[in-house]
N, C-alpha and C. Protein backbone atom coordinates (compact mmCIF):
# COMPACT_ATOMS: atom_id res chain seq x y z
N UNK A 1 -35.40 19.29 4.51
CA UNK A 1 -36.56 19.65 5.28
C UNK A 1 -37.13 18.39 5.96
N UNK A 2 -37.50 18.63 7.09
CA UNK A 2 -38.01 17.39 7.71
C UNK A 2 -39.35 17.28 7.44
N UNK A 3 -39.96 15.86 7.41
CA UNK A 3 -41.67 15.60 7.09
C UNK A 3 -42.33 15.62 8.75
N UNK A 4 -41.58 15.67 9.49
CA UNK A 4 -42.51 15.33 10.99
C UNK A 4 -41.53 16.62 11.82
N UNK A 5 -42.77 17.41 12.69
CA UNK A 5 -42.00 17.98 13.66
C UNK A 5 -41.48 17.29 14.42
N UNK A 6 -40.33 18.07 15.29
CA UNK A 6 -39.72 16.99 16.62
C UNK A 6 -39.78 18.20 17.65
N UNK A 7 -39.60 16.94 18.73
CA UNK A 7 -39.89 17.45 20.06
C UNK A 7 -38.32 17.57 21.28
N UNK A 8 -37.98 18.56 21.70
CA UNK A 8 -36.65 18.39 22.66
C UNK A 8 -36.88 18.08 24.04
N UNK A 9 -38.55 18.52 24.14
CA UNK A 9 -39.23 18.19 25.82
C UNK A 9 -39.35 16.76 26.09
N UNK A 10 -38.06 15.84 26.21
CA UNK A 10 -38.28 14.45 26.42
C UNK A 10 -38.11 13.76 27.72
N UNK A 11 -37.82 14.92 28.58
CA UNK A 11 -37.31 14.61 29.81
C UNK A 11 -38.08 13.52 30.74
N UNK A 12 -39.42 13.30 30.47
CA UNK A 12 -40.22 12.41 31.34
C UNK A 12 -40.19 11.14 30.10
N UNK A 13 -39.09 10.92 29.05
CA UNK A 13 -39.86 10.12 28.28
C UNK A 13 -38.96 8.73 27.99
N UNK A 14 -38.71 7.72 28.13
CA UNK A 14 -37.75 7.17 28.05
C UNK A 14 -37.87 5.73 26.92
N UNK A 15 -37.38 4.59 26.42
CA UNK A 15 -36.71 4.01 25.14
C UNK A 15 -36.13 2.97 26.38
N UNK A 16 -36.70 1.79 26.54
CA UNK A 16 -35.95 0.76 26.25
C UNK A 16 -36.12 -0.56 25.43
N UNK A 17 -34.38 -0.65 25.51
CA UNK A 17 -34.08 -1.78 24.87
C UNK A 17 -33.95 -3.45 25.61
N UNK A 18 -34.64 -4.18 25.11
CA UNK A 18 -34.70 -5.38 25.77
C UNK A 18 -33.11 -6.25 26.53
N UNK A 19 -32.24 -5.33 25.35
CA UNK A 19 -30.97 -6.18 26.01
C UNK A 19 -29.92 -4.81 26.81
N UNK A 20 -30.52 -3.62 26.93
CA UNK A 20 -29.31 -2.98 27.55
C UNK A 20 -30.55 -1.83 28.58
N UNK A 21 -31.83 -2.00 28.23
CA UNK A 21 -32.35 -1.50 29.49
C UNK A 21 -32.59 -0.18 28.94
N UNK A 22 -33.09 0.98 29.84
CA UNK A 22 -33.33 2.27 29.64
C UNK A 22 -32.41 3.26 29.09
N UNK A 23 -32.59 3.74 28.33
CA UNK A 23 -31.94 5.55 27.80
C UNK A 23 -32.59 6.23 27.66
N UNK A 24 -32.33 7.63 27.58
CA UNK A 24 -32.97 8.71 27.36
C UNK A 24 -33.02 9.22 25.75
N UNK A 25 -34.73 9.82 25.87
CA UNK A 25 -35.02 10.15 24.38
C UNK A 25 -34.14 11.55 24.46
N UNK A 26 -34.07 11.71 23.36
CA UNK A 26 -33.51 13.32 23.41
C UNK A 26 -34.43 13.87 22.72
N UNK A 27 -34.94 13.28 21.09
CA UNK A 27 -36.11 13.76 20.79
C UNK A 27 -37.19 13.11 20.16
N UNK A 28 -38.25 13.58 19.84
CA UNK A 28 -39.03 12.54 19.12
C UNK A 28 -40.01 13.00 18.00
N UNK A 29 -40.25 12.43 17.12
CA UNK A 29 -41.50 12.95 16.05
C UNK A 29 -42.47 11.53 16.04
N UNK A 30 -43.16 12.04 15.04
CA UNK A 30 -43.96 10.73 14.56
C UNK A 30 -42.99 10.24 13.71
N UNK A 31 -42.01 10.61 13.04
CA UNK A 31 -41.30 9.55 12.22
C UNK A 31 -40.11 8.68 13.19
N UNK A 32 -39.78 9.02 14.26
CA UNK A 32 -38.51 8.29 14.78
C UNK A 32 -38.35 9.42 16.00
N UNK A 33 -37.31 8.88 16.67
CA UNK A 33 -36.44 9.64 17.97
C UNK A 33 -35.25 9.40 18.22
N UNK A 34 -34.86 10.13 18.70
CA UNK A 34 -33.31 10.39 18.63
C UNK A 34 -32.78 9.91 20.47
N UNK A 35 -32.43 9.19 20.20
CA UNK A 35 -31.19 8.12 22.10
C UNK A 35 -30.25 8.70 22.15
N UNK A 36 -30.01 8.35 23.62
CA UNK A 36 -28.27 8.62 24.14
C UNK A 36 -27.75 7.26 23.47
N UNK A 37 -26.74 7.43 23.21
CA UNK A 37 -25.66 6.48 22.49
C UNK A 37 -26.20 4.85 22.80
N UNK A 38 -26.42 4.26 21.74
CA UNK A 38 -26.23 2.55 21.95
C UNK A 38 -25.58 1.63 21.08
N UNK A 39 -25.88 0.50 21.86
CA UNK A 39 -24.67 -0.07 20.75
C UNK A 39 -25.14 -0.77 19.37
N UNK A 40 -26.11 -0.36 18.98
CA UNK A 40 -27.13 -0.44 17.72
C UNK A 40 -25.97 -0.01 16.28
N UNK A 41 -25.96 -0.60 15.36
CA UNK A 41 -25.29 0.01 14.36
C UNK A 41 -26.85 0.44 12.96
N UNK A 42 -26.07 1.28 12.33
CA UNK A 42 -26.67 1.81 11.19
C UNK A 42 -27.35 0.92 10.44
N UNK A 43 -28.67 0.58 10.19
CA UNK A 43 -29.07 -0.62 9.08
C UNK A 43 -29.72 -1.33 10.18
N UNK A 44 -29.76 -1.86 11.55
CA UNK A 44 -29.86 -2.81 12.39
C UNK A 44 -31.55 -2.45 12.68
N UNK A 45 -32.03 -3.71 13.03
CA UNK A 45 -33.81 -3.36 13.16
C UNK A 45 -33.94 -3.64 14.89
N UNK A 46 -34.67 -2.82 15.65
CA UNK A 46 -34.90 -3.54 16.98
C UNK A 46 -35.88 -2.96 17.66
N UNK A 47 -36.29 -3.89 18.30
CA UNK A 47 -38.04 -3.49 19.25
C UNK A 47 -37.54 -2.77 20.21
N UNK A 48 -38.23 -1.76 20.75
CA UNK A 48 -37.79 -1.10 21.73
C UNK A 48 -39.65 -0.81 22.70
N UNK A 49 -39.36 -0.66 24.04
CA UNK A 49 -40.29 0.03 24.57
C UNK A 49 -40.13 1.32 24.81
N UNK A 50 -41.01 2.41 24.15
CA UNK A 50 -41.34 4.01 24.45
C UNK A 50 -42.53 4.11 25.38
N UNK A 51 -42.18 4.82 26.65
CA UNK A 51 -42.83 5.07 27.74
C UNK A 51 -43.06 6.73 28.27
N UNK A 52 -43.91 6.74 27.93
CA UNK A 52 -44.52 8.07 28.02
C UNK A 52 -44.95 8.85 29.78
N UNK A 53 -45.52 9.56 29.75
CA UNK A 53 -46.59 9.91 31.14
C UNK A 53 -48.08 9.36 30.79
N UNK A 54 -48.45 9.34 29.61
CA UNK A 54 -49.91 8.09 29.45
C UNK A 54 -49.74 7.39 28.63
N UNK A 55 -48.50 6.56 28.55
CA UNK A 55 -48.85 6.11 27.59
C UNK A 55 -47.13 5.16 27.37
N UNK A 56 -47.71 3.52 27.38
CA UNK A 56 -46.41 2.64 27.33
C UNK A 56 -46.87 1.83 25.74
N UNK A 57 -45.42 1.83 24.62
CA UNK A 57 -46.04 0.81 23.64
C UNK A 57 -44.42 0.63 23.00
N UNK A 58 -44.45 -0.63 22.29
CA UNK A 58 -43.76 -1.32 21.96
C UNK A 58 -43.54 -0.69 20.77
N UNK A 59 -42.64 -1.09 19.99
CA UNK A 59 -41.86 0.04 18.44
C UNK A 59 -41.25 -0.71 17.97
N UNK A 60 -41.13 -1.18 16.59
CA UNK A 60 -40.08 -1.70 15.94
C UNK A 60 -39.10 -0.49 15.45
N UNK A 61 -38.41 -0.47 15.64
CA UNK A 61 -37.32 0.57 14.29
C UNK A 61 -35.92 0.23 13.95
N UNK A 62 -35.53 1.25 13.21
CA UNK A 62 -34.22 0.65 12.41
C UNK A 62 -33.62 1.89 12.81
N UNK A 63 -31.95 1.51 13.16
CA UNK A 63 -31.27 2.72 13.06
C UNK A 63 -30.83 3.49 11.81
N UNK A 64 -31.22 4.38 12.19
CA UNK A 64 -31.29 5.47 10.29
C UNK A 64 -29.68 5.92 10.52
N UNK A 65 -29.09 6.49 11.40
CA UNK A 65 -28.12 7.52 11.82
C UNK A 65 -27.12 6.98 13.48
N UNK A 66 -26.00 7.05 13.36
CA UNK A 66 -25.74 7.17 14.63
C UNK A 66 -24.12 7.94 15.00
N UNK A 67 -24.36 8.56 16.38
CA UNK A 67 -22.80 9.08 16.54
C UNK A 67 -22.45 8.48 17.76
N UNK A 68 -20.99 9.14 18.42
CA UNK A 68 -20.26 8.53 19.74
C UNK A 68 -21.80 8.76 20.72
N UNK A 69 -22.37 10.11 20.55
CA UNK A 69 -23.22 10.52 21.24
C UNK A 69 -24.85 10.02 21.43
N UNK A 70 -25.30 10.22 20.07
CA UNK A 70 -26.57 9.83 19.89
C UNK A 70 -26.65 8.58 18.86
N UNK A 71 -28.07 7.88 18.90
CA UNK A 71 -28.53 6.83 17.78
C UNK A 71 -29.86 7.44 17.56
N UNK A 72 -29.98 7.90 16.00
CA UNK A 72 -31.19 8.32 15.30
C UNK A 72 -31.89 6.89 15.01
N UNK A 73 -33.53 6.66 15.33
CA UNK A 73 -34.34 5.44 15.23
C UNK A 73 -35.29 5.57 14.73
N UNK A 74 -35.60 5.06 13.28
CA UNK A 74 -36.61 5.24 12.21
C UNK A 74 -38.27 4.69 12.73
N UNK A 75 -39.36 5.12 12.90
CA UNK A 75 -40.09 3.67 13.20
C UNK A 75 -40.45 3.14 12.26
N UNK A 76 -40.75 1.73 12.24
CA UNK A 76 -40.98 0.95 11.10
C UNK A 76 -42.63 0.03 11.79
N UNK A 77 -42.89 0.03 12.68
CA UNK A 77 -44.02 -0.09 13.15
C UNK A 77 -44.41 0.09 14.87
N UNK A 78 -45.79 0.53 15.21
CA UNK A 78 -46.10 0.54 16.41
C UNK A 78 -47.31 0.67 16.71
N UNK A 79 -48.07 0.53 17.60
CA UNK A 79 -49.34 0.33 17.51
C UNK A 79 -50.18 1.63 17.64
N UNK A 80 -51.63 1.41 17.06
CA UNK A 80 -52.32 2.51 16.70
C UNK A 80 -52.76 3.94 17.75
N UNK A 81 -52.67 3.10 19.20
CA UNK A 81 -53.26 4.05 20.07
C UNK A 81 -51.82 4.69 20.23
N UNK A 82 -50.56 3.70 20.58
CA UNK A 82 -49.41 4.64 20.86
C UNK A 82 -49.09 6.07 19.70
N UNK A 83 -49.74 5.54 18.58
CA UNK A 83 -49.03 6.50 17.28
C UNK A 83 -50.18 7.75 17.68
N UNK A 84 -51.51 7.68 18.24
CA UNK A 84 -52.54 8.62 18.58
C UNK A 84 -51.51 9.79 19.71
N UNK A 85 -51.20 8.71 20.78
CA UNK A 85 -50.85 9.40 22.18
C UNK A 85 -49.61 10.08 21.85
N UNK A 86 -48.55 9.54 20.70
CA UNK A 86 -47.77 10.51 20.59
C UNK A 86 -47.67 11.50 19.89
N UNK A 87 -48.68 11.51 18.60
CA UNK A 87 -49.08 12.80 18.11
C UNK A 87 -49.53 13.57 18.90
N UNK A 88 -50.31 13.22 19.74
CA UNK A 88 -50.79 14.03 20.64
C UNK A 88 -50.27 14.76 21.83
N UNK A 89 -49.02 14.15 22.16
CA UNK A 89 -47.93 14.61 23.04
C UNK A 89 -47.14 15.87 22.62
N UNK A 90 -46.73 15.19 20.87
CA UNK A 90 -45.98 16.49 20.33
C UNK A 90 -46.43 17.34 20.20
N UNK A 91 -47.74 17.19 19.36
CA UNK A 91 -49.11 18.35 19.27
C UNK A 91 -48.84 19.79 20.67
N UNK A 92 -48.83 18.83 21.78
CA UNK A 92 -48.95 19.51 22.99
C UNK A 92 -48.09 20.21 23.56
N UNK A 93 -46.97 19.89 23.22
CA UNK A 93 -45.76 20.18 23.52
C UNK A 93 -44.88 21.20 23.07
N UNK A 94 -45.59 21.22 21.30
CA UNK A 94 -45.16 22.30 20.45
C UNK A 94 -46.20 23.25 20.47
N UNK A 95 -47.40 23.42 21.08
CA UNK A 95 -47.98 24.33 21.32
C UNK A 95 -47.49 25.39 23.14
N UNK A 96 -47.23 24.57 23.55
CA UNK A 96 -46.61 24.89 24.80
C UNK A 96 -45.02 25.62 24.45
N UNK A 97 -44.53 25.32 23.51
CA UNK A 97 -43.44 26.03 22.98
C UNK A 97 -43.93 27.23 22.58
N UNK A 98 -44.96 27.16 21.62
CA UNK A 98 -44.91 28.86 20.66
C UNK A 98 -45.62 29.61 22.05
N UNK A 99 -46.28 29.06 23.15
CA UNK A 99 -46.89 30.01 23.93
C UNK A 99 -45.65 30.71 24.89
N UNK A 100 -44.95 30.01 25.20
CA UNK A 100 -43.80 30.42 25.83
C UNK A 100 -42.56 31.28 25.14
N UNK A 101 -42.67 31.11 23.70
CA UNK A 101 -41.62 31.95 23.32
C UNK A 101 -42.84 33.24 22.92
N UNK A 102 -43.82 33.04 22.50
CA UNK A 102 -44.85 34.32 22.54
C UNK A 102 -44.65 35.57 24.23
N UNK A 103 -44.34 34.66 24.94
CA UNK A 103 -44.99 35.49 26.34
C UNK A 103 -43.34 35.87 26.33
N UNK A 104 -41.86 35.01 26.14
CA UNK A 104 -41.05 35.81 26.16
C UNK A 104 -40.85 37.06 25.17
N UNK A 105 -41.08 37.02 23.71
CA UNK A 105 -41.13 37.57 23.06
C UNK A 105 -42.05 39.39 23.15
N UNK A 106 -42.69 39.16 23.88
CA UNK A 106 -43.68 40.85 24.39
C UNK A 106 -43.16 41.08 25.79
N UNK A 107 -41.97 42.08 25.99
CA UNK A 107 -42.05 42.70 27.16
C UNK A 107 -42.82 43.04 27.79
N UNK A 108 -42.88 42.44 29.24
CA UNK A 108 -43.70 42.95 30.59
C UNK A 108 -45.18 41.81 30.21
N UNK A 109 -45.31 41.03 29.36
CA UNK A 109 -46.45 40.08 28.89
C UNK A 109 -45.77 38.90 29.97
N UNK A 110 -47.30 38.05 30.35
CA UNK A 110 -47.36 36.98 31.91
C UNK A 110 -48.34 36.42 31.24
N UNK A 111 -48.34 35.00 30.49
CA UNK A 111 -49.24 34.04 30.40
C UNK A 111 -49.59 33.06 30.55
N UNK A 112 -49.07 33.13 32.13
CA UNK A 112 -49.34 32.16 33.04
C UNK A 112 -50.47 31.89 34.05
């Protein structure tokens, strides 16, 4: 069971790394987020910048997990307003989910 929800709406949200530049989040919680492939190995610690739509902050983390595809990234620290803005992102994001599978879920229902 996971301790933090995650988020798949990452499309405006991006992770870089000081030595290879931008990737894409695929997902994110308050505990970590999940990259397109880097060349990070399992155990390895590294600062990264997470850049939001309000919101830019610096991250330490460690890679927890990784495949050909993705690198799973633990955080191990980041600063207080970023950890606010991204609870608050997911918060938003997963409410924007249950409303949308609600309005698909009732035929002929528009809650837009």
């Amino acid at each position: 069971m996971r301790r933090h929800q995650r988020i798949k709406d990452t499309q405006d949200l991006s992770a870089r790394l000081p030595s290879t530049g931008n990737t894409r989040v695929l997902n994110l919680s308050e505990g970590g987020m999940l990259i397109a492939a880097s060349e990070l190995g399992v155990g390895e610690v590294a600062s990264f910048e997470l850049a939001g739509p309000d919101f830019r902050s610096a991250v330490l983390c460690e890679v927890a997990h990784r495949t050909e595809e993705a690198t799973g990234l633990r955080f191990i620290r980041w600063d207080a307003p970023a950890r606010h803005e991204i609870r608050n992102l997911i918060a938003a994001r997963i409410r924007k989910q249950h409303v949308e599978y609600a309005a698909r879920s009732v035929p002929g229902c528009y809650l837009g």
